[in-house]
Protein backbone atom coordinates (compact mmCIF):
# COMPACT_ATOMS: atom_id res chain seq x y z
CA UNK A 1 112.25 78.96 105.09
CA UNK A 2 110.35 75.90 103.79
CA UNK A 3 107.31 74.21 103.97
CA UNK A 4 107.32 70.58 104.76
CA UNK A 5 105.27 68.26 106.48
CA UNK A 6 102.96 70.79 108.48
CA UNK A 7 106.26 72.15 109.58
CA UNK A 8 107.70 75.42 108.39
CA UNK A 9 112.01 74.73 107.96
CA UNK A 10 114.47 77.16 108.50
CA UNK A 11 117.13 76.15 105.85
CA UNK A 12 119.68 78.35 107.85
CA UNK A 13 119.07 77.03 111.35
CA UNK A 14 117.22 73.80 110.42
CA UNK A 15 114.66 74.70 113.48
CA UNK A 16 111.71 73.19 112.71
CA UNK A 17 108.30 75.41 113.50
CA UNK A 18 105.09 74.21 114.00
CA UNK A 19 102.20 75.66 111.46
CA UNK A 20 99.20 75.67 113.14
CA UNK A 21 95.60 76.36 110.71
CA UNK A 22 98.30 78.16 108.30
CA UNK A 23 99.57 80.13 110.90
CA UNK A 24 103.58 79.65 111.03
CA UNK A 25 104.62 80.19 114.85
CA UNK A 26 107.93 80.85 115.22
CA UNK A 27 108.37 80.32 118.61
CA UNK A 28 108.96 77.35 121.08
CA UNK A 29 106.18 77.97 123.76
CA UNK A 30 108.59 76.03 126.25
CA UNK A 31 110.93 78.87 125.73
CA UNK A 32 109.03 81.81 126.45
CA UNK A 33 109.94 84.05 129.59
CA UNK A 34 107.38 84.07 132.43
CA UNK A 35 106.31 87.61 131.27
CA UNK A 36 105.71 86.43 127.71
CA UNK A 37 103.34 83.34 129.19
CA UNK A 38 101.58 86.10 131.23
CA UNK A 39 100.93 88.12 127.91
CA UNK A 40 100.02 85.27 126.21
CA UNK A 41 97.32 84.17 128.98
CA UNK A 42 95.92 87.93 129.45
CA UNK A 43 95.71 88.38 125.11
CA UNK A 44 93.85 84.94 125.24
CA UNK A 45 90.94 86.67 127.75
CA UNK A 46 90.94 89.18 125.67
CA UNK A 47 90.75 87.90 122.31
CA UNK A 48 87.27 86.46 123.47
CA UNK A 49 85.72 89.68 123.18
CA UNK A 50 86.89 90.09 119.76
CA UNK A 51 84.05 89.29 118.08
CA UNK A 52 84.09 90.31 113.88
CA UNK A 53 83.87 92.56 111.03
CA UNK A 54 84.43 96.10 111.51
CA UNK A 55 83.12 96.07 115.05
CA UNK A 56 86.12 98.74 116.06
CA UNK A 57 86.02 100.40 118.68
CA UNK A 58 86.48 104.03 118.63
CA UNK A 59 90.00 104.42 119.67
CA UNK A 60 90.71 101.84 116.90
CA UNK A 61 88.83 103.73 114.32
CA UNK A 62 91.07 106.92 115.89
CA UNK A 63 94.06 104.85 114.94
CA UNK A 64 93.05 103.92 111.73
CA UNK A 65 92.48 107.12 110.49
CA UNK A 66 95.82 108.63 111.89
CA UNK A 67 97.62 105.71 110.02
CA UNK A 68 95.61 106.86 106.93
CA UNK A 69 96.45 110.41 107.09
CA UNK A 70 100.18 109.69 108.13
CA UNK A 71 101.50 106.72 106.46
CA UNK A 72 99.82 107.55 103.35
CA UNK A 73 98.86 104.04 102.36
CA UNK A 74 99.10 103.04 98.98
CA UNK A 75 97.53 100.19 97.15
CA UNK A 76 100.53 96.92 96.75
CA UNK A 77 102.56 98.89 99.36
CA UNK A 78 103.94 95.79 102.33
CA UNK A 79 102.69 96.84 105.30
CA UNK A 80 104.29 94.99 108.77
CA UNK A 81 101.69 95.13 111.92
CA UNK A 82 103.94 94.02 114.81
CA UNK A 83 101.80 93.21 117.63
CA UNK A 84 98.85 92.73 115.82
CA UNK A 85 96.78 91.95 118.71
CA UNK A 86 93.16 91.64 117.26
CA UNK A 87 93.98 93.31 114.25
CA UNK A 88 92.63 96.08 113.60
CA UNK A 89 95.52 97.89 111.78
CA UNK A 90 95.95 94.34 109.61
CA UNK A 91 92.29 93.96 108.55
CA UNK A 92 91.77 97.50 107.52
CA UNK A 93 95.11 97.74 105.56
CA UNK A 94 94.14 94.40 103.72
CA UNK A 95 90.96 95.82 102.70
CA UNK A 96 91.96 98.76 101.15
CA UNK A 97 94.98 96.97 99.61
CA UNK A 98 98.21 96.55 101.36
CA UNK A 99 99.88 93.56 101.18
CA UNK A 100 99.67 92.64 105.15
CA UNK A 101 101.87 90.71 107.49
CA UNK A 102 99.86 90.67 110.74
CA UNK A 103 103.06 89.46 113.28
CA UNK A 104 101.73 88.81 117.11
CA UNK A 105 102.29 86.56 120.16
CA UNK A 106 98.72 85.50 120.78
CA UNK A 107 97.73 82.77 118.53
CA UNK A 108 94.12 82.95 119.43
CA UNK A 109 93.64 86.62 118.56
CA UNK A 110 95.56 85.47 115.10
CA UNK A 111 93.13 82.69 114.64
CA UNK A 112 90.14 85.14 114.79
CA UNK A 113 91.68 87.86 112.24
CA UNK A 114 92.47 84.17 110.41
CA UNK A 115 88.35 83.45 110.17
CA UNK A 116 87.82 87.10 108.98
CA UNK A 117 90.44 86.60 106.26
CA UNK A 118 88.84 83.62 104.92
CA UNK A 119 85.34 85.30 105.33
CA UNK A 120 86.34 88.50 103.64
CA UNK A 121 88.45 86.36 101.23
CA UNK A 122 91.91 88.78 101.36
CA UNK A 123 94.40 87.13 99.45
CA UNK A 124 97.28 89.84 100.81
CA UNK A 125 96.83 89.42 104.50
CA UNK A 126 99.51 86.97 105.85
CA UNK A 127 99.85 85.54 109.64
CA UNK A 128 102.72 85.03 111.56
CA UNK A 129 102.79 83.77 115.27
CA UNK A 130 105.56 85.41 116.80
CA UNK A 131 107.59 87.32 119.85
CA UNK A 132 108.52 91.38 118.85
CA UNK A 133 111.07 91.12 120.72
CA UNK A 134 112.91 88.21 118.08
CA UNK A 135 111.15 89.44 114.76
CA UNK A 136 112.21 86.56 111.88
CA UNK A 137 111.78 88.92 109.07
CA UNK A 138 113.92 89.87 106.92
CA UNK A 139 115.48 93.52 106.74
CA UNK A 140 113.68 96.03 104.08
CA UNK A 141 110.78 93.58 103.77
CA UNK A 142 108.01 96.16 104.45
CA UNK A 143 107.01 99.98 103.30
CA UNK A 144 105.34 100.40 106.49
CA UNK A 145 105.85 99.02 109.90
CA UNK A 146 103.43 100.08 112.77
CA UNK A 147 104.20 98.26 116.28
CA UNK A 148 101.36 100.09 118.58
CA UNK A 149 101.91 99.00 122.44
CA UNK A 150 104.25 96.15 122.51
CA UNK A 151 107.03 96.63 124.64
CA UNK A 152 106.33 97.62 128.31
C-alpha cells in the first residue's frame, strides 16, 4: 500500500481507497451487501451516544479486565481490535501501551475514537475503516487479535 494524493494505493491490485480525516477505508460503500448498509446505519445511531474519555460502561470495563487478565498485555506488543465499534478495547490497549490497530465498518464510531486519539495524543493507535468479513491485513501482523460480536 501507498499513500498518494488523499488516496491510499494498493500496489498489488492498484485499487485506489479513499482516506478520509486519516482514516484509510478499504471498502467501496457501493459494494456493500444490504446487511452490511443496515450495520452501518444502526452503528451510526449508535455511535451518537458515544460520548468520550473513559466513560465505559460496565460491561466494557468487564471486558477490559478479562482481556487484561487473559491476554496478558504487554507494553510494544500489536494488538488487532476487529470490530472496534466505539473502541473500547482500542483506547484502553493504547493507553497502557500496545501498539493498536482499531479495524471496524462504522466510520463514524472510528471518527470519535479518532478525536480521543488526538486528545489523548497516542501515537500507537492506528484506524482502519473496514468489513471483518475481507480483513486487508497481512498474516502474523498482530500478538493479539480480539474480534468481540462481529459476525451474526
Amino acid at each position: 500500500m501507498k499513500l498518494t494524493e488523499g488516496k491510499l494505493n494498493c500496489l498489488f491490485c492498484k485499487l485506489k481507497y479513499e482516506v478520509r480525516n486519516g482514516i484509510p477505508i478499504l471498502f467501496f460503500q457501493k459494494e456493500l451487501s444490504a446487511h452490511l448498509q443496515g450495520q452501518q446505519r444502526y452503528f451510526d445511531e449508535e455511535s451518537k451516544n458515544n460520548s468520550g474519555v473513559n466513560n465505559f460502561s460496565p460491561w466494557q470495563k468487564s471486558y477490559q479486565e478479562r482481556f487484561r487478565r487473559y491476554c496478558l498485555p504487554r507494553k510494544g506488543k500489536v494488538f488487532a481490535d476487529i470490530g472496534s465499534g466505539s473502541g473500547y478495547l482500542a483506547l484502553w490497549a493504547a493507553q497502557i501501551g500496545l501498539q493498536v490497530l482499531a479495524y471496524d465498518l462504522n466510520f463514524k464510531s472510528l471518527s470519535i475514537l479518532e478525536a480521543l486519539k488526538k486528545h489523548l495524543k497516542l501515537t500507537n493507535l492506528h484506524l482502519v475503516c473496514g468489513d471483518a468479513q475481507e480483513l486487508g491485513i497481512k498474516d502474523g501482523l498482530a500478538d493479539i487479535i480480539a474480534h468481540n460480536a462481529v459476525l451474526e
